[in-house]
C-alpha atoms as a PDB file:
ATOM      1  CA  UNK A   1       3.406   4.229  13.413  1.00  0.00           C
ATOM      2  CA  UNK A   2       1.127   4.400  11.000  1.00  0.00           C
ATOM      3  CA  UNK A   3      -0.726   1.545   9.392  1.00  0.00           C
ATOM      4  CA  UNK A   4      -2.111   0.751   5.853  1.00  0.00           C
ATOM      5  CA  UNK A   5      -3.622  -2.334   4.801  1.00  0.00           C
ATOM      6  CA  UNK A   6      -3.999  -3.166   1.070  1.00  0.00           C
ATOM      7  CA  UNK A   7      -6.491  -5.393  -0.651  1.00  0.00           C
ATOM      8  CA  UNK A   8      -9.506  -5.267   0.260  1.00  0.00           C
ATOM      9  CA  UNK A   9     -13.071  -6.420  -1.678  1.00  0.00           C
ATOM     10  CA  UNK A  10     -15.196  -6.803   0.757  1.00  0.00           C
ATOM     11  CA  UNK A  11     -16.764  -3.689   2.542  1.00  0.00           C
ATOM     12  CA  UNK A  12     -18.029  -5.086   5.976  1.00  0.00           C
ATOM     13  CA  UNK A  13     -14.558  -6.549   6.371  1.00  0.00           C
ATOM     14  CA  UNK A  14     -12.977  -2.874   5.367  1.00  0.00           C
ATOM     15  CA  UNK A  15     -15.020  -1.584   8.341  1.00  0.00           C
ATOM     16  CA  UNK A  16     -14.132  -3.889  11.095  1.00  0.00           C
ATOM     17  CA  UNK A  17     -10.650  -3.620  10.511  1.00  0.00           C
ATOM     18  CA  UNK A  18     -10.971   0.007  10.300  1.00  0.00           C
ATOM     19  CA  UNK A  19     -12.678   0.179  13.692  1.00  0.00           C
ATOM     20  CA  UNK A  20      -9.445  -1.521  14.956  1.00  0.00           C
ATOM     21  CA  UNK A  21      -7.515   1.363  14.704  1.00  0.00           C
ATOM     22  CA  UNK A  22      -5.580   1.369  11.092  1.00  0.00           C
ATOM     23  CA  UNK A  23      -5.360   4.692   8.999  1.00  0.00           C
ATOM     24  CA  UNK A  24      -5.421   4.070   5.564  1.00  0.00           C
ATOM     25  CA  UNK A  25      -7.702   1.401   3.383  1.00  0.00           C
ATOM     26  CA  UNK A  26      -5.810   0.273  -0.191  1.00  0.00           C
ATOM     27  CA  UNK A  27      -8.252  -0.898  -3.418  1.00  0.00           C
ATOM     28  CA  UNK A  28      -6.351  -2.947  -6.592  1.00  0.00           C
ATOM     29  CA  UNK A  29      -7.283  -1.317  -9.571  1.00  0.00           C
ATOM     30  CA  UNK A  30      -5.323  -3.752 -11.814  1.00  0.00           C
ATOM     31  CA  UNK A  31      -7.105  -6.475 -13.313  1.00  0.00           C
ATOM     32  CA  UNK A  32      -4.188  -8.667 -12.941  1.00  0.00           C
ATOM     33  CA  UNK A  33      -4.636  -9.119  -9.093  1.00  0.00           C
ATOM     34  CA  UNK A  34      -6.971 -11.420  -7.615  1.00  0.00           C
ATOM     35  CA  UNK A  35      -7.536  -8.124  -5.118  1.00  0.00           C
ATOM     36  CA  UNK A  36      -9.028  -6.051  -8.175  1.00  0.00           C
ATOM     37  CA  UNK A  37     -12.291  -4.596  -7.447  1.00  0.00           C
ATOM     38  CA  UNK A  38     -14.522  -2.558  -9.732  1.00  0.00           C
ATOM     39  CA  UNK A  39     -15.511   0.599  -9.428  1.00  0.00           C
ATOM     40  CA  UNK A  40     -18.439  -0.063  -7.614  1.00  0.00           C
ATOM     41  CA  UNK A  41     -17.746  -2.311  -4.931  1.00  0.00           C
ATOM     42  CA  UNK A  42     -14.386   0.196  -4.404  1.00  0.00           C
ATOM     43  CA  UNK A  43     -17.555   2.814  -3.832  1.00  0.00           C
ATOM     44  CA  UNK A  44     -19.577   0.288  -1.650  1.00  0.00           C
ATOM     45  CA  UNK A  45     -16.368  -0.189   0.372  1.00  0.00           C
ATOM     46  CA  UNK A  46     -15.589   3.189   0.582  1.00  0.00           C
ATOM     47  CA  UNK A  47     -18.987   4.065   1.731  1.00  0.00           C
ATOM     48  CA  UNK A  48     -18.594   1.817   4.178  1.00  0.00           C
ATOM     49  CA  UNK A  49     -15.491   3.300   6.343  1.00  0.00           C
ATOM     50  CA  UNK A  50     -15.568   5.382   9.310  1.00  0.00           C
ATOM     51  CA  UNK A  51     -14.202   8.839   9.426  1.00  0.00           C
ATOM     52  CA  UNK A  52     -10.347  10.122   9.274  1.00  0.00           C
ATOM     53  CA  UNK A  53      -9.466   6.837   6.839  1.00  0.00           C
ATOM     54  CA  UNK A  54      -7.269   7.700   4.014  1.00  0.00           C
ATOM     55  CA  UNK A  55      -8.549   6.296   0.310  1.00  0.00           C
ATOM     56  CA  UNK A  56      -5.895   4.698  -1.010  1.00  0.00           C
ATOM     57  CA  UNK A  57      -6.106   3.942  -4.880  1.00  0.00           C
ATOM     58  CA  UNK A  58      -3.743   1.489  -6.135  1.00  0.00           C
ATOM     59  CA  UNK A  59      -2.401   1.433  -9.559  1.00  0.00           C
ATOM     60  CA  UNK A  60       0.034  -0.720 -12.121  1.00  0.00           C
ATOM     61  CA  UNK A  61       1.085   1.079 -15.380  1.00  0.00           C
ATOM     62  CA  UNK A  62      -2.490   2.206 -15.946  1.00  0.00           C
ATOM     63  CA  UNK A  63      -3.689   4.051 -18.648  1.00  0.00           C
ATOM     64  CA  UNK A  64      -4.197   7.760 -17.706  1.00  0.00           C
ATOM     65  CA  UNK A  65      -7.676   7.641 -19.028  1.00  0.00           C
ATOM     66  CA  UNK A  66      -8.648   4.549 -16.874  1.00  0.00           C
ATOM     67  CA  UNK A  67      -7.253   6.453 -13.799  1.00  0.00           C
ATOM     68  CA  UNK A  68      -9.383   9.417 -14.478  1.00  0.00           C
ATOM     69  CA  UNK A  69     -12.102   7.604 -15.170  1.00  0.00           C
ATOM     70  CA  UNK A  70     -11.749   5.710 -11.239  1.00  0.00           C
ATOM     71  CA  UNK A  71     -11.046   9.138  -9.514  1.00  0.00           C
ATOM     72  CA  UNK A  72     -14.416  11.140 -11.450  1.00  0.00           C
ATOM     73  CA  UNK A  73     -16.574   8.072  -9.779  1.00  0.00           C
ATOM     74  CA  UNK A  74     -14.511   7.308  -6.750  1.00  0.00           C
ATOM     75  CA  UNK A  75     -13.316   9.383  -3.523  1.00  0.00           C
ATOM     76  CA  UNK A  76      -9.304   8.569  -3.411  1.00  0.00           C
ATOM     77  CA  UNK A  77      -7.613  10.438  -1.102  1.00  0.00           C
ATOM     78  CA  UNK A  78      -4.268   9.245  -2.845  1.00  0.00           C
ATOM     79  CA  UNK A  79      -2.819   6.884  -5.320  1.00  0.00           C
ATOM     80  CA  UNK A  80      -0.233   4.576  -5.499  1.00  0.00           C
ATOM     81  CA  UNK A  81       1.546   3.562  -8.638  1.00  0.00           C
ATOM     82  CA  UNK A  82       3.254   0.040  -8.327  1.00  0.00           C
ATOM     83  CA  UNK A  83       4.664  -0.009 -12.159  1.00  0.00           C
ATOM     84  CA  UNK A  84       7.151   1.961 -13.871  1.00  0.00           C
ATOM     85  CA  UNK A  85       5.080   4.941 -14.521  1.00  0.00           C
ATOM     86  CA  UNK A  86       7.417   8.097 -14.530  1.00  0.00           C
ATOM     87  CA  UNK A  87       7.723  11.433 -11.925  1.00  0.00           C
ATOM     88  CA  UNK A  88       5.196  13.109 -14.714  1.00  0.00           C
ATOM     89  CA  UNK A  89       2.915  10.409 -14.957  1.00  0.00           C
ATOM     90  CA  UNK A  90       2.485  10.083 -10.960  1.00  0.00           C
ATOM     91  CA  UNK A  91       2.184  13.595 -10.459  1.00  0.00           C
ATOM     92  CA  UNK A  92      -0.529  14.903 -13.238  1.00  0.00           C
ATOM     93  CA  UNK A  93      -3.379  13.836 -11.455  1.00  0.00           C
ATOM     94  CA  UNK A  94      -3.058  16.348  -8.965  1.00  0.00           C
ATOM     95  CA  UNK A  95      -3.766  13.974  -6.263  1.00  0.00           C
ATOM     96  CA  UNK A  96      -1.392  13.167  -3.496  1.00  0.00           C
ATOM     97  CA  UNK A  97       0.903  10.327  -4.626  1.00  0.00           C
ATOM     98  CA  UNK A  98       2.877   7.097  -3.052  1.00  0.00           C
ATOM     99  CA  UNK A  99       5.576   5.568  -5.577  1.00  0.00           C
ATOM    100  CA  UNK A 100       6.178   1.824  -4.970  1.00  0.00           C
ATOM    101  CA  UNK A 101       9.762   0.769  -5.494  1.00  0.00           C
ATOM    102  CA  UNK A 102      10.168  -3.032  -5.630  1.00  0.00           C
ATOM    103  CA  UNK A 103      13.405  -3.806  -3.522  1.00  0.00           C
ATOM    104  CA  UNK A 104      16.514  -5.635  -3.824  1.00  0.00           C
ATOM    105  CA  UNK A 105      20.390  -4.745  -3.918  1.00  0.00           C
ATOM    106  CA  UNK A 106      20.612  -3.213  -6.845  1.00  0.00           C
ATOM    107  CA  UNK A 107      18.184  -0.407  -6.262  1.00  0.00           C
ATOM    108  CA  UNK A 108      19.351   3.031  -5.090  1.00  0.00           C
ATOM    109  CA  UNK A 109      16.574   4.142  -2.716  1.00  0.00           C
ATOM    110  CA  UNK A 110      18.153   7.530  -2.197  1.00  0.00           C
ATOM    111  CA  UNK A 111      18.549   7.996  -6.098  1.00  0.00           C
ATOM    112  CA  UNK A 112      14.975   7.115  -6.457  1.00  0.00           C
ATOM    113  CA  UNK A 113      13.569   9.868  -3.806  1.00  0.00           C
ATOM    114  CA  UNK A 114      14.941  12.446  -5.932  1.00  0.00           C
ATOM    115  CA  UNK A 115      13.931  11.436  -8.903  1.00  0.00           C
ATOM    116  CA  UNK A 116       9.979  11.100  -7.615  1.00  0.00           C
ATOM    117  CA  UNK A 117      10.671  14.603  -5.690  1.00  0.00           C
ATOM    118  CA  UNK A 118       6.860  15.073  -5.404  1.00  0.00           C
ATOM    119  CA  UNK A 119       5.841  11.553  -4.164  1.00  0.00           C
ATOM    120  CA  UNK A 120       3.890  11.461  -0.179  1.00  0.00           C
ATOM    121  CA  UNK A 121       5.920   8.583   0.577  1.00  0.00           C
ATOM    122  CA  UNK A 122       8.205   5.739  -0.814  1.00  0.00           C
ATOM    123  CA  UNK A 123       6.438   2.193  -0.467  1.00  0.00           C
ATOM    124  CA  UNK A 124       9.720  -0.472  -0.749  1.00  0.00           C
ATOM    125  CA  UNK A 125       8.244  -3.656  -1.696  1.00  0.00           C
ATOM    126  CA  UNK A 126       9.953  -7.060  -2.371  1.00  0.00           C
ATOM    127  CA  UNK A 127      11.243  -7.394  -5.965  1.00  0.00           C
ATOM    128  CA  UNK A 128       9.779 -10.451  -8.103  1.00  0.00           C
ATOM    129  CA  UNK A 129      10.187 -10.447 -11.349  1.00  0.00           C
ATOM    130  CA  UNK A 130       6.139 -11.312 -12.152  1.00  0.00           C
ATOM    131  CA  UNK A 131       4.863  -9.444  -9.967  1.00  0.00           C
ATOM    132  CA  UNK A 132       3.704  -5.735  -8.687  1.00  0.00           C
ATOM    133  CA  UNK A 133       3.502  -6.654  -4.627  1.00  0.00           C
ATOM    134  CA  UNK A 134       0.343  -8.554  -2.764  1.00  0.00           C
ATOM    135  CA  UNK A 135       3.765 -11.588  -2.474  1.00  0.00           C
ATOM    136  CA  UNK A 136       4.201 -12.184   0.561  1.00  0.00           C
ATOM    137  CA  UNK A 137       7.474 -12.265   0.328  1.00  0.00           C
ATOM    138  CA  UNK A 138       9.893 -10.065   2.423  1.00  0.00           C
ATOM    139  CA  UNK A 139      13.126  -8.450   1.128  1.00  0.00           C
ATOM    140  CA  UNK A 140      16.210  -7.964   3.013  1.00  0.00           C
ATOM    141  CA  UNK A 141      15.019  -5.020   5.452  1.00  0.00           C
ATOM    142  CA  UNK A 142      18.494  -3.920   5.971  1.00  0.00           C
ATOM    143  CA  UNK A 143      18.368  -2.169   2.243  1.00  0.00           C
ATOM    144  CA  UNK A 144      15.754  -0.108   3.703  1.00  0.00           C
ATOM    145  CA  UNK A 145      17.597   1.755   6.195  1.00  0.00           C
ATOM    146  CA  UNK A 146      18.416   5.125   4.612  1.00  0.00           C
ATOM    147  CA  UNK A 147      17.664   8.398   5.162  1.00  0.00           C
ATOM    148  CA  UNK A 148      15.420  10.451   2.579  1.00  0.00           C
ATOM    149  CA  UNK A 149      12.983  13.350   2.998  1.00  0.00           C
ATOM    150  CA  UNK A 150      10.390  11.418   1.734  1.00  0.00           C
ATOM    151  CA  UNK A 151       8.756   9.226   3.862  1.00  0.00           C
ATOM    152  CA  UNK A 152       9.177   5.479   4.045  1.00  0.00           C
ATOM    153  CA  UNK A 153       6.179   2.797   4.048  1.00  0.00           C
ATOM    154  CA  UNK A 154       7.399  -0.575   4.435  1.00  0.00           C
ATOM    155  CA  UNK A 155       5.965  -3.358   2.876  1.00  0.00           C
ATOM    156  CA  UNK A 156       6.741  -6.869   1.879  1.00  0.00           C
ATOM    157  CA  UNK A 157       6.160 -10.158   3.742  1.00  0.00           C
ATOM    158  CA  UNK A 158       5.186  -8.650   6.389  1.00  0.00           C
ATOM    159  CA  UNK A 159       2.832 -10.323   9.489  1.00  0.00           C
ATOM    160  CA  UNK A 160       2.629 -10.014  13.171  1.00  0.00           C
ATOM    161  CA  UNK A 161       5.589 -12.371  13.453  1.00  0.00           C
ATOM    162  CA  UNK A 162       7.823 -10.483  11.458  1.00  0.00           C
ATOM    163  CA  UNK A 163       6.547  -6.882  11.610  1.00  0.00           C
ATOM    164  CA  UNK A 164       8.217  -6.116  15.255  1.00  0.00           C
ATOM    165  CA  UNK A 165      11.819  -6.701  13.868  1.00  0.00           C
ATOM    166  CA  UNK A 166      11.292  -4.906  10.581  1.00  0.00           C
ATOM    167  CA  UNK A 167      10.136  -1.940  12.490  1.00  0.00           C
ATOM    168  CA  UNK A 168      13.149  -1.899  14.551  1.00  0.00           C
ATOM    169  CA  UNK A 169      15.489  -2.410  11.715  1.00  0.00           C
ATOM    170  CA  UNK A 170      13.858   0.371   9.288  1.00  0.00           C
ATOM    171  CA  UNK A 171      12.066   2.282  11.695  1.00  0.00           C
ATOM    172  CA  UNK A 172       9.750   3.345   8.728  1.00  0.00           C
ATOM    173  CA  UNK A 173       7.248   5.820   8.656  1.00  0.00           C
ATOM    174  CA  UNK A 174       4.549   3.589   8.200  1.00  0.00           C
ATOM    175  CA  UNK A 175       3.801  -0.113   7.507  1.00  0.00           C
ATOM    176  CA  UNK A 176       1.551  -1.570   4.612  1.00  0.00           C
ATOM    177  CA  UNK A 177       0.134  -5.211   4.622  1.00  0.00           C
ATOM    178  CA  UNK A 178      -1.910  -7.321   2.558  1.00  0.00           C
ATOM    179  CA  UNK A 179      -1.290 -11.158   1.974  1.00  0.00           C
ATOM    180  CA  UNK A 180      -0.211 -11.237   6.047  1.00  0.00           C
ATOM    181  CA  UNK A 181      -3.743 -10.863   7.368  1.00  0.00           C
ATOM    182  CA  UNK A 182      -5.720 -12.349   4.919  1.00  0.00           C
ATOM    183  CA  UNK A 183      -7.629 -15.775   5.473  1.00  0.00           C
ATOM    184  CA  UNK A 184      -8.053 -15.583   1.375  1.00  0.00           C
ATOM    185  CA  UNK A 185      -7.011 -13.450  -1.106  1.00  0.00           C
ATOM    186  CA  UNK A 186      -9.259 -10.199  -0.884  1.00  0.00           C
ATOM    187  CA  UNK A 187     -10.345 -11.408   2.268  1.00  0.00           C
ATOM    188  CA  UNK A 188      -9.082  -9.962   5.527  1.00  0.00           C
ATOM    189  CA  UNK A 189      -8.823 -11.872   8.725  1.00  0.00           C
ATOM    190  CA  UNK A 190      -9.507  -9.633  11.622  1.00  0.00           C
ATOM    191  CA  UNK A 191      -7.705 -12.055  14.377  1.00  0.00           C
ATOM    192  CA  UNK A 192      -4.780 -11.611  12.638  1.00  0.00           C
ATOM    193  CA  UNK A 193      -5.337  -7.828  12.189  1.00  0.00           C
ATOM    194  CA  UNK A 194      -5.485  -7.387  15.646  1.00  0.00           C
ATOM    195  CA  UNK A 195      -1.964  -9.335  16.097  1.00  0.00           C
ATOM    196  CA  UNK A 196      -0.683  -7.186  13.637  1.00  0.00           C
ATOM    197  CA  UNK A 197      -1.609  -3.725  14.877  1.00  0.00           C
ATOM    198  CA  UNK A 198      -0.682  -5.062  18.899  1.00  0.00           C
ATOM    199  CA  UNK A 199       2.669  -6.053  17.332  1.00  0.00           C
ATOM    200  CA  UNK A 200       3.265  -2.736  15.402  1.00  0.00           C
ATOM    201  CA  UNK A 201       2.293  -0.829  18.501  1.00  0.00           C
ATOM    202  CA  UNK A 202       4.443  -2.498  20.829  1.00  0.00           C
END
Protein backbone atom coordinates (compact mmCIF):
# COMPACT_ATOMS: atom_id res chain seq x y z
CA UNK A 1 0.00 0.00 0.00
CA UNK A 2 1.32 2.90 -0.95
CA UNK A 3 1.41 6.12 0.99
CA UNK A 4 1.25 9.90 0.14
CA UNK A 5 1.12 12.62 2.50
CA UNK A 6 0.00 16.12 1.40
CA UNK A 7 0.84 19.48 2.86
CA UNK A 8 3.82 20.03 3.75
CA UNK A 9 5.93 23.63 4.39
CA UNK A 10 8.40 22.75 6.32
CA UNK A 11 11.47 20.80 4.85
CA UNK A 12 13.12 19.12 7.98
CA UNK A 13 9.66 17.82 8.80
CA UNK A 14 9.31 16.52 4.90
CA UNK A 15 12.49 14.52 5.67
CA UNK A 16 11.71 12.79 8.84
CA UNK A 17 8.57 11.61 7.70
CA UNK A 18 10.12 10.53 4.58
CA UNK A 19 12.72 8.47 6.44
CA UNK A 20 9.65 6.67 7.93
CA UNK A 21 8.94 4.91 5.02
CA UNK A 22 6.13 6.97 2.86
CA UNK A 23 6.51 7.28 -1.04
CA UNK A 24 5.28 10.33 -2.22
CA UNK A 25 5.64 14.13 -0.65
CA UNK A 26 2.46 16.62 -1.82
CA UNK A 27 3.19 20.77 -2.01
CA UNK A 28 -0.21 23.28 -2.21
CA UNK A 29 0.29 25.48 -4.92
CA UNK A 30 -3.01 27.36 -4.33
CA UNK A 31 -2.91 30.41 -2.46
CA UNK A 32 -6.16 29.66 -0.93
CA UNK A 33 -4.75 26.92 1.46
CA UNK A 34 -3.09 27.65 4.56
CA UNK A 35 -0.61 24.61 3.12
CA UNK A 36 0.52 26.94 0.10
CA UNK A 37 4.14 27.24 -0.18
CA UNK A 38 6.14 29.30 -2.65
CA UNK A 39 8.26 28.27 -5.00
CA UNK A 40 11.15 28.36 -3.01
CA UNK A 41 10.54 26.75 0.12
CA UNK A 42 8.67 23.87 -2.34
CA UNK A 43 12.59 23.80 -3.71
CA UNK A 44 14.11 23.91 -0.11
CA UNK A 45 11.74 21.03 0.73
CA UNK A 46 12.36 19.21 -2.16
CA UNK A 47 16.01 19.45 -1.72
CA UNK A 48 15.60 18.17 1.34
CA UNK A 49 14.08 14.47 0.61
CA UNK A 50 15.82 11.30 0.35
CA UNK A 51 15.93 9.27 -2.76
CA UNK A 52 12.97 7.18 -4.61
CA UNK A 53 10.24 10.03 -3.21
CA UNK A 54 7.76 11.00 -5.75
CA UNK A 55 7.23 15.11 -6.19
CA UNK A 56 3.91 15.62 -5.97
CA UNK A 57 2.63 19.13 -7.23
CA UNK A 58 -0.73 20.04 -6.20
CA UNK A 59 -2.98 22.24 -8.11
CA UNK A 60 -6.70 24.06 -8.00
CA UNK A 61 -7.96 25.54 -11.35
CA UNK A 62 -4.58 27.15 -11.95
CA UNK A 63 -3.68 29.16 -14.65
CA UNK A 64 -1.59 27.19 -17.23
CA UNK A 65 1.02 29.85 -17.17
CA UNK A 66 1.40 29.73 -13.30
CA UNK A 67 1.82 25.89 -13.62
CA UNK A 68 4.56 26.24 -16.09
CA UNK A 69 6.07 28.71 -14.42
CA UNK A 70 6.28 26.10 -10.91
CA UNK A 71 7.45 23.07 -13.07
CA UNK A 72 10.55 25.36 -15.13
CA UNK A 73 11.83 26.15 -11.31
CA UNK A 74 10.67 23.08 -9.52
CA UNK A 75 11.37 19.14 -9.87
CA UNK A 76 7.58 17.58 -9.84
CA UNK A 77 7.49 14.24 -10.57
CA UNK A 78 3.58 14.63 -11.03
CA UNK A 79 0.69 16.89 -10.53
CA UNK A 80 -2.49 16.78 -9.12
CA UNK A 81 -5.39 18.92 -10.15
CA UNK A 82 -8.08 19.27 -7.32
CA UNK A 83 -10.51 21.76 -9.45
CA UNK A 84 -12.50 21.28 -12.42
CA UNK A 85 -9.79 21.58 -14.90
CA UNK A 86 -10.69 19.33 -17.99
CA UNK A 87 -8.93 15.81 -19.57
CA UNK A 88 -6.96 18.54 -21.93
CA UNK A 89 -6.02 20.79 -19.36
CA UNK A 90 -4.53 17.87 -17.01
CA UNK A 91 -2.83 16.25 -19.68
CA UNK A 92 -0.82 19.19 -21.69
CA UNK A 93 1.84 19.43 -19.39
CA UNK A 94 3.25 16.30 -20.32
CA UNK A 95 3.83 15.35 -16.83
CA UNK A 96 2.30 12.37 -15.19
CA UNK A 97 -1.11 13.35 -13.76
CA UNK A 98 -3.54 12.45 -10.59
CA UNK A 99 -7.25 13.88 -11.04
CA UNK A 100 -8.96 14.57 -7.67
CA UNK A 101 -12.66 13.81 -7.68
CA UNK A 102 -14.45 15.20 -4.60
CA UNK A 103 -16.93 12.36 -3.47
CA UNK A 104 -20.42 11.93 -2.62
CA UNK A 105 -23.53 9.94 -4.11
CA UNK A 106 -24.06 11.62 -6.92
CA UNK A 107 -20.72 11.14 -8.57
CA UNK A 108 -20.13 8.35 -11.10
CA UNK A 109 -16.55 7.24 -10.36
CA UNK A 110 -16.54 4.81 -13.25
CA UNK A 111 -17.91 7.61 -15.67
CA UNK A 112 -15.21 9.83 -14.46
CA UNK A 113 -12.15 7.25 -15.22
CA UNK A 114 -13.06 7.36 -18.71
CA UNK A 115 -13.46 10.60 -19.16
CA UNK A 116 -9.71 11.45 -17.53
CA UNK A 117 -8.44 8.23 -19.65
CA UNK A 118 -4.84 9.51 -19.23
CA UNK A 119 -4.85 10.32 -15.44
CA UNK A 120 -1.95 7.99 -13.02
CA UNK A 121 -4.55 7.59 -10.57
CA UNK A 122 -8.03 8.80 -9.26
CA UNK A 123 -7.67 10.67 -5.77
CA UNK A 124 -11.62 10.47 -4.24
CA UNK A 125 -11.78 13.11 -1.76
CA UNK A 126 -14.74 14.21 0.48
CA UNK A 127 -17.10 16.68 -1.27
CA UNK A 128 -17.59 20.23 0.51
CA UNK A 129 -18.94 22.68 -1.19
CA UNK A 130 -15.95 25.46 -0.14
CA UNK A 131 -13.48 23.54 -0.40
CA UNK A 132 -10.70 21.59 -2.69
CA UNK A 133 -9.62 18.74 0.16
CA UNK A 134 -6.97 19.37 3.26
CA UNK A 135 -11.00 18.79 5.37
CA UNK A 136 -10.67 16.37 7.32
CA UNK A 137 -13.64 15.13 6.68
CA UNK A 138 -14.31 11.52 5.44
CA UNK A 139 -16.96 10.51 2.85
CA UNK A 140 -18.91 7.43 2.83
CA UNK A 141 -16.04 4.85 1.77
CA UNK A 142 -18.52 2.46 0.48
CA UNK A 143 -18.92 4.86 -2.85
CA UNK A 144 -15.42 4.04 -3.39
CA UNK A 145 -15.59 0.49 -4.05
CA UNK A 146 -15.56 0.11 -7.84
CA UNK A 147 -13.53 -1.26 -10.21
CA UNK A 148 -11.60 1.03 -12.84
CA UNK A 149 -8.26 0.66 -14.65
CA UNK A 150 -7.09 3.58 -13.19
CA UNK A 151 -5.80 3.43 -9.97
CA UNK A 152 -7.49 4.53 -6.78
CA UNK A 153 -5.84 6.90 -3.97
CA UNK A 154 -8.03 7.34 -1.14
CA UNK A 155 -8.27 10.31 0.69
CA UNK A 156 -10.54 12.13 3.02
CA UNK A 157 -10.67 12.14 6.85
CA UNK A 158 -8.44 9.85 7.07
CA UNK A 159 -6.04 9.04 10.46
CA UNK A 160 -4.62 6.03 12.08
CA UNK A 161 -7.99 5.39 13.69
CA UNK A 162 -9.88 5.29 10.69
CA UNK A 163 -7.39 4.34 7.94
CA UNK A 164 -7.45 0.36 8.83
CA UNK A 165 -11.26 0.11 7.98
CA UNK A 166 -11.15 2.31 4.91
CA UNK A 167 -8.46 0.14 3.56
CA UNK A 168 -10.45 -2.89 4.02
CA UNK A 169 -13.57 -1.43 2.62
CA UNK A 170 -11.86 0.18 -0.66
CA UNK A 171 -8.85 -1.70 -0.76
CA UNK A 172 -7.33 1.31 -2.73
CA UNK A 173 -4.25 1.53 -4.42
CA UNK A 174 -2.84 3.96 -2.27
CA UNK A 175 -3.75 6.27 0.65
CA UNK A 176 -3.20 10.18 0.83
CA UNK A 177 -3.29 12.20 4.17
CA UNK A 178 -2.90 15.59 5.29
CA UNK A 179 -5.03 17.27 8.13
CA UNK A 180 -4.76 13.52 10.05
CA UNK A 181 -1.11 13.88 11.02
CA UNK A 182 -0.67 17.31 11.41
CA UNK A 183 -0.08 19.03 14.93
CA UNK A 184 -0.90 22.46 12.79
CA UNK A 185 -1.80 23.18 9.55
CA UNK A 186 1.44 22.75 7.31
CA UNK A 187 2.92 21.15 10.11
CA UNK A 188 3.34 17.39 10.29
CA UNK A 189 3.39 15.42 13.47
CA UNK A 190 5.71 12.52 13.14
CA UNK A 191 4.08 10.43 16.25
CA UNK A 192 1.14 10.36 14.48
CA UNK A 193 2.88 9.52 11.16
CA UNK A 194 4.23 6.62 12.54
CA UNK A 195 0.57 5.44 13.79
CA UNK A 196 -0.53 6.03 10.51
CA UNK A 197 1.94 4.11 8.36
CA UNK A 198 1.87 0.96 11.35
CA UNK A 199 -1.92 1.12 10.80
CA UNK A 200 -1.82 1.14 6.92
CA UNK A 201 0.69 -1.67 7.03
CA UNK A 202 -1.10 -3.87 9.23
Amino acid sequence: MKIKICGFTQAENAKQACLLGIDAVGLVFYDKSPRNVEVEAANEIINALPPFINRVGLFVNADSRFIDEVLCEVPLDTLQFHGEESHEECKQYGVPFIKALRVNDKTNIASMAKKYSKASGLLLDSFKESSYGGTGESFEWSLAKVKVDTPIILAGGLNHETVSEAINIVKPYAVDVSSGVESSKGVKDIDKIKQFIRQVNK
